[in-house]
C-alpha atoms as a PDB file:
ATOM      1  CA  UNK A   1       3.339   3.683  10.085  1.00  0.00           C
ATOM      2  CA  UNK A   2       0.632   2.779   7.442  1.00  0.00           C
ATOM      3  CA  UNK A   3       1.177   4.162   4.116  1.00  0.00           C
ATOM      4  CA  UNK A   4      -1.529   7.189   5.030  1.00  0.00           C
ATOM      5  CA  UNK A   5       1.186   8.881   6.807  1.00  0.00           C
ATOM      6  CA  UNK A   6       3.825   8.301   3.760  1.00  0.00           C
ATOM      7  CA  UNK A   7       5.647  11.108   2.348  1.00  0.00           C
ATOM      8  CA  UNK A   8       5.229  10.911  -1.118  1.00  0.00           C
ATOM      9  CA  UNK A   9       7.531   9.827  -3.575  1.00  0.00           C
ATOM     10  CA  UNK A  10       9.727   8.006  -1.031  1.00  0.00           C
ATOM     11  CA  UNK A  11      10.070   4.103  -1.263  1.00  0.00           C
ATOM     12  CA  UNK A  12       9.456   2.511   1.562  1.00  0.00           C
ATOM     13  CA  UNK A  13       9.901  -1.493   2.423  1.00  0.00           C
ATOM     14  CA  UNK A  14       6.385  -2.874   3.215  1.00  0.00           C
ATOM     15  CA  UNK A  15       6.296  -4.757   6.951  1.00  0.00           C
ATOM     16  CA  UNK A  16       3.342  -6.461   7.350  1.00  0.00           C
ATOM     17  CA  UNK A  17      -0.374  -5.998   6.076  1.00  0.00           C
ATOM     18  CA  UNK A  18      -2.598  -5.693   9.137  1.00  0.00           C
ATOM     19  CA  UNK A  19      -5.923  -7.239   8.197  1.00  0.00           C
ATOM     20  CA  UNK A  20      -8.048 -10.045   9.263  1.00  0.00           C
ATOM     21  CA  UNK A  21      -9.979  -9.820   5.726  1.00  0.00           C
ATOM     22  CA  UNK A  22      -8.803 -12.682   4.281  1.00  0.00           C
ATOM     23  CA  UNK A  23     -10.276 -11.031   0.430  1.00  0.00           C
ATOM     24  CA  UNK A  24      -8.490  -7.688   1.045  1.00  0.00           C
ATOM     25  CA  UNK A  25      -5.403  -9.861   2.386  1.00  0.00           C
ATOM     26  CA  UNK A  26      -5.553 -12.170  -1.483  1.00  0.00           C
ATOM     27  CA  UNK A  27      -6.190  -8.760  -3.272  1.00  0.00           C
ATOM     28  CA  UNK A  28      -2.954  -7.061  -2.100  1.00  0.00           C
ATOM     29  CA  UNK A  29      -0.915  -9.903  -2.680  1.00  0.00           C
ATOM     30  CA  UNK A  30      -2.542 -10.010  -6.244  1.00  0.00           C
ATOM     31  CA  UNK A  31      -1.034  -6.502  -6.962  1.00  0.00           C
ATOM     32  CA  UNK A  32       2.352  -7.861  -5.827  1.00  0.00           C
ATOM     33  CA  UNK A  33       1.716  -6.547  -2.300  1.00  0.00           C
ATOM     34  CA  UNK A  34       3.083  -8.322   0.645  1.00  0.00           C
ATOM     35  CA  UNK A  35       6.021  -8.230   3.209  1.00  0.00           C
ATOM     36  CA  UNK A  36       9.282  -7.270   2.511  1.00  0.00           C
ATOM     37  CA  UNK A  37       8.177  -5.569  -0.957  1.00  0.00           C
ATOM     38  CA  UNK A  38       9.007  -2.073  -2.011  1.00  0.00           C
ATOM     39  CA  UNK A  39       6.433   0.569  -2.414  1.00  0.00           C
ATOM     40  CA  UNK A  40       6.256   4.252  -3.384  1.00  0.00           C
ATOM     41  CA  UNK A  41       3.392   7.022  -2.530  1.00  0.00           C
ATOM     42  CA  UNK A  42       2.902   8.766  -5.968  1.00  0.00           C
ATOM     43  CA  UNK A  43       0.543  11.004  -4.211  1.00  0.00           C
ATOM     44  CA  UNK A  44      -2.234  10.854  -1.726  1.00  0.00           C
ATOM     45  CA  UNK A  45      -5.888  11.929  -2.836  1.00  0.00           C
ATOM     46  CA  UNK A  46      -9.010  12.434  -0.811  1.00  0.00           C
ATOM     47  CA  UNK A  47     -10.184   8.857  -1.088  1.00  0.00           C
ATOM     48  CA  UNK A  48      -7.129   6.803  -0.598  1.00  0.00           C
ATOM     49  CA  UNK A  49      -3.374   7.224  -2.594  1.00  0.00           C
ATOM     50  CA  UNK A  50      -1.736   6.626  -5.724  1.00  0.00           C
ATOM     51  CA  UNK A  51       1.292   4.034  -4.921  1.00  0.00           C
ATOM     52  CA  UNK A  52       3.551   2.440  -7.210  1.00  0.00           C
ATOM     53  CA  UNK A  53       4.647  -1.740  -6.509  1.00  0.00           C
ATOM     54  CA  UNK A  54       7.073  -3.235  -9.016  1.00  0.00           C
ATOM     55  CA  UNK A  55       6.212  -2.043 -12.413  1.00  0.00           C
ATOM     56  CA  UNK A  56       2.975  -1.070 -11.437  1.00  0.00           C
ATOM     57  CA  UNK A  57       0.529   2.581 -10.385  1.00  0.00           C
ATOM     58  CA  UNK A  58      -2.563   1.436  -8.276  1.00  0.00           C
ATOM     59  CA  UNK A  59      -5.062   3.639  -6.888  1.00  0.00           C
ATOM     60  CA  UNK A  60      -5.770   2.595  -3.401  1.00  0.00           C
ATOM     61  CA  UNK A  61      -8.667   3.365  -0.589  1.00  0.00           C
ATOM     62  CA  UNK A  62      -8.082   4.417   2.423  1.00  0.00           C
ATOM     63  CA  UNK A  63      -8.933   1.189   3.825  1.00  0.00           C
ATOM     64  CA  UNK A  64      -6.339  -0.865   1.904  1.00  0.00           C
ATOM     65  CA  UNK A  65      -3.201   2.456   2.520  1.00  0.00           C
ATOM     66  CA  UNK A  66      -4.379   2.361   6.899  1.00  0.00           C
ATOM     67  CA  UNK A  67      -3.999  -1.753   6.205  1.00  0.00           C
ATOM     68  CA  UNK A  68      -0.226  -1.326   4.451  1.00  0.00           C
ATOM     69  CA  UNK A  69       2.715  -1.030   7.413  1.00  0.00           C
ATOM     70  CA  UNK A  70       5.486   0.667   6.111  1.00  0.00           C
END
């Protein structure tokens, strides 16, 4: 499931990031993003979600939570 359907505050182990954007693909991986990471849903807002990856709270679109396979 992509972390749009993601209860919130559970962690979940990130599987793969399904994207041929090869920008959105770099930006993730900037925020520490990537298979095999963990990553909580703080809470889910009308554009997007609030998720938490190592020591970090990111505000994400709903293009980058669909691309996210939890």
């Amino acid at each position: 499931m992509s972390l749009l359907e993601a209860q919130i505050e559970e962690e979940y182990i990130i599987k793969e990031i399904q994207t041929d954007d090869e920008e959105m693909d770099s930006f993730l991986f900037t925020l520490g993003c990537y298979s095999g990471e963990p990553i909580t849903v703080i809470s889910h807002l009308k554009g997007g979600c609030v998720v938490s990856i190592k020591d970090g709270r990111y505000n994400i679109d709903k293009q980058l939570a669909a691309a996210i396979i939890v």
